[in-house]
C-alpha atoms as a PDB file:
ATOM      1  CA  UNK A   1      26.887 -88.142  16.558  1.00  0.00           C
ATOM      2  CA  UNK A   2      27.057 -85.563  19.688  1.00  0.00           C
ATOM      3  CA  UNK A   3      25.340 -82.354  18.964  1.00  0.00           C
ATOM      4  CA  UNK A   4      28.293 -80.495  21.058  1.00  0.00           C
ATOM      5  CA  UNK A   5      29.374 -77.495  18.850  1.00  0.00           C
ATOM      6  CA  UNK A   6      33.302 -78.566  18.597  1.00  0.00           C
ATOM      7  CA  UNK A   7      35.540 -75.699  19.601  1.00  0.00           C
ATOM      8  CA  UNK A   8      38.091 -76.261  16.964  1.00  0.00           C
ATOM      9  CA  UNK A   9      37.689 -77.090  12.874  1.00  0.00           C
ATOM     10  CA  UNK A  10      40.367 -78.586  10.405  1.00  0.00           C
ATOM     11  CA  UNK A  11      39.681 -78.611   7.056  1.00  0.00           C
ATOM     12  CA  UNK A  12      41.949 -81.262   5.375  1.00  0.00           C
ATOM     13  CA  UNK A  13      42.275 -84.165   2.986  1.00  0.00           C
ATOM     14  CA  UNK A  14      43.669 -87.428   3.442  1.00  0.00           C
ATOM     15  CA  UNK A  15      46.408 -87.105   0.784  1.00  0.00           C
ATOM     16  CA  UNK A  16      48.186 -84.559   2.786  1.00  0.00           C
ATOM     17  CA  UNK A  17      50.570 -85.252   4.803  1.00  0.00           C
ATOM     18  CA  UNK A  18      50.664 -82.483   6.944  1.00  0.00           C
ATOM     19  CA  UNK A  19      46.876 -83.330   7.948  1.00  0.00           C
ATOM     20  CA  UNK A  20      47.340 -86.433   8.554  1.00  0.00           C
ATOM     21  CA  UNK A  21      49.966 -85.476  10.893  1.00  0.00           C
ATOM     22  CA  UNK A  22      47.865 -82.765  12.911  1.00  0.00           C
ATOM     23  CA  UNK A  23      44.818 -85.204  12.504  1.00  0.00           C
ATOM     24  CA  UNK A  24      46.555 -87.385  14.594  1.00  0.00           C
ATOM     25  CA  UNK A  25      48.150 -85.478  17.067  1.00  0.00           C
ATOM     26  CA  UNK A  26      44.471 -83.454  17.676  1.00  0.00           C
ATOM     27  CA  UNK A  27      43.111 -87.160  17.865  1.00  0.00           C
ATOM     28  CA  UNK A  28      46.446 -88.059  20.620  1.00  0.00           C
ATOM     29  CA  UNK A  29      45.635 -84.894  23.102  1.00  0.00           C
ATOM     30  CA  UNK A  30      41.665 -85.918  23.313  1.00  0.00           C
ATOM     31  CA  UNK A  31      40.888 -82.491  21.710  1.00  0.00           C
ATOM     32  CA  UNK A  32      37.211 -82.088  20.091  1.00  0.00           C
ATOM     33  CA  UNK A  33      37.416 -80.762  16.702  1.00  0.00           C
ATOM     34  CA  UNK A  34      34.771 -80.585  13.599  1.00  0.00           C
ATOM     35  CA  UNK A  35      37.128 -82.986  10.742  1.00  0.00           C
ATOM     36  CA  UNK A  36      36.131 -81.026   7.257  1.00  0.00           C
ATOM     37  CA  UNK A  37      37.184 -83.323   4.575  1.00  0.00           C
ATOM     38  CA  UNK A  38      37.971 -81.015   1.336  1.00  0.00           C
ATOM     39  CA  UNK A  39      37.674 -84.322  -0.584  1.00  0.00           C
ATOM     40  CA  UNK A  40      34.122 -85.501   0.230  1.00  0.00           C
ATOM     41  CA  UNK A  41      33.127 -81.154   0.567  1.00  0.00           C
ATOM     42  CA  UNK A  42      35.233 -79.856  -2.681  1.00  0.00           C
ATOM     43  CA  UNK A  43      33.464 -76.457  -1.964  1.00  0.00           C
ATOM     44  CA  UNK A  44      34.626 -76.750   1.742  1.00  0.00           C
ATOM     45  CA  UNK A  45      38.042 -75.748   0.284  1.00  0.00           C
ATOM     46  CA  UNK A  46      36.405 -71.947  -0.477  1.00  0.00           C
ATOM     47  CA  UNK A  47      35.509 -71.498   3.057  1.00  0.00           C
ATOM     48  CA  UNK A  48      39.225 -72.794   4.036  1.00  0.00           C
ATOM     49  CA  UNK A  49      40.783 -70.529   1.319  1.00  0.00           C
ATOM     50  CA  UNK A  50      38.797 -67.689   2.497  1.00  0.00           C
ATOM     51  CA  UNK A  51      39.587 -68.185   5.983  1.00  0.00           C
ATOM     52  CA  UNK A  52      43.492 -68.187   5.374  1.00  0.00           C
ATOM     53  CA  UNK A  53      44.078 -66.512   2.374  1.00  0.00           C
ATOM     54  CA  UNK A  54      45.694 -69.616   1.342  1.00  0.00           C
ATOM     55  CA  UNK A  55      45.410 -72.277  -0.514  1.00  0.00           C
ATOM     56  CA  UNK A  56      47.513 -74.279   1.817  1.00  0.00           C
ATOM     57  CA  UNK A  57      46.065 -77.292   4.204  1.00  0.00           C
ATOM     58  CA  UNK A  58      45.757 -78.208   7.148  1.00  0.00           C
ATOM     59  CA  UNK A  59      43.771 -74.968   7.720  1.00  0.00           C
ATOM     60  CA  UNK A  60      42.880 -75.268  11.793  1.00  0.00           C
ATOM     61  CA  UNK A  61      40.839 -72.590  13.297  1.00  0.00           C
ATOM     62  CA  UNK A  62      40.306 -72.243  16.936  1.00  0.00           C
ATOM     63  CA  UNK A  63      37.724 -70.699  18.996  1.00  0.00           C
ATOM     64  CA  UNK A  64      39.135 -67.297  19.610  1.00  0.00           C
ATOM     65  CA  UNK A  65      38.709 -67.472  15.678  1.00  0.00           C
ATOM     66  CA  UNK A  66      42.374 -67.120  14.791  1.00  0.00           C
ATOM     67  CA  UNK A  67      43.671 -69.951  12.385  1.00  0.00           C
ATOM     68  CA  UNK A  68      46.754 -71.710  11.551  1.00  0.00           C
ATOM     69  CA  UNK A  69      47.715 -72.685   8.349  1.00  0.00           C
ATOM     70  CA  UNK A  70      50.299 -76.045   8.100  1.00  0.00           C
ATOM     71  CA  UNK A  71      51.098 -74.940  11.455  1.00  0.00           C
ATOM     72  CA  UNK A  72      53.685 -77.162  13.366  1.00  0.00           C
ATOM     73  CA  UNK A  73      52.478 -79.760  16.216  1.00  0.00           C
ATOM     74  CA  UNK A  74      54.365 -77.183  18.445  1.00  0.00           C
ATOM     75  CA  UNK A  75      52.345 -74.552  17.192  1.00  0.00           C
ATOM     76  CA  UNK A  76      49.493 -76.504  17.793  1.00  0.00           C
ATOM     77  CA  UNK A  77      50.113 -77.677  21.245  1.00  0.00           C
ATOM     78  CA  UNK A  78      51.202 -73.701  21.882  1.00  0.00           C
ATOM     79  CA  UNK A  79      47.831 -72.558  20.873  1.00  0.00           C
ATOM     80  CA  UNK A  80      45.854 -75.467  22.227  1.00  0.00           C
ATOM     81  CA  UNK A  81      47.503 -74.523  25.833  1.00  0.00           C
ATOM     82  CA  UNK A  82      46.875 -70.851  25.224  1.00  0.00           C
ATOM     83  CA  UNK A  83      43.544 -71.552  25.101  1.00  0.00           C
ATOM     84  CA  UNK A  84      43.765 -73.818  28.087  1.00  0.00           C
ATOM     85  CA  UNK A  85      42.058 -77.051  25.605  1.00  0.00           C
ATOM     86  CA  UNK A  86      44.978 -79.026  27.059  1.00  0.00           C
END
């Protein structure tokens, strides 16, 4: 375990498609991310509500602290490139 503060979170479960999905393309395009499983941290799924609104997952927040909620892998890649982390 690195002690490298990871410049992106998703908080997701593996039931969900949609996290699965984003899981996997975050794990394709080498990005670092903190993995926050709402299954193994129940409360973790407050601090994703609270940070979208939502209850809604994938919740993926970036460094410039804006989130996506079940974003798209384009909006992914978009932000991920705006951010120049690919």
């Amino acid at each position: 375990m690195t002690t490298e503060i990871s410049p992106l979170t998703m908080f997701g479960a593996e039931w969900c498609r949609d996290c699965r999905r984003t899981k996997a393309q975050l794990d394709s395009l080498g990005v670092a991310y903190e993995y926050v499983d709402l299954e193994a941290d129940p409360a973790a799924a407050d601090v994703a509500k609270e940070i979208s609104g939502r209850t809604n997952i994938p919740v993926v927040v970036y460094p410039d602290a804006t989130h996506h909620v079940e974003p798209s892998n384009a909006d992914v890649e978009a932000k991920l490139r705006e951010l120049s982390l690919i």
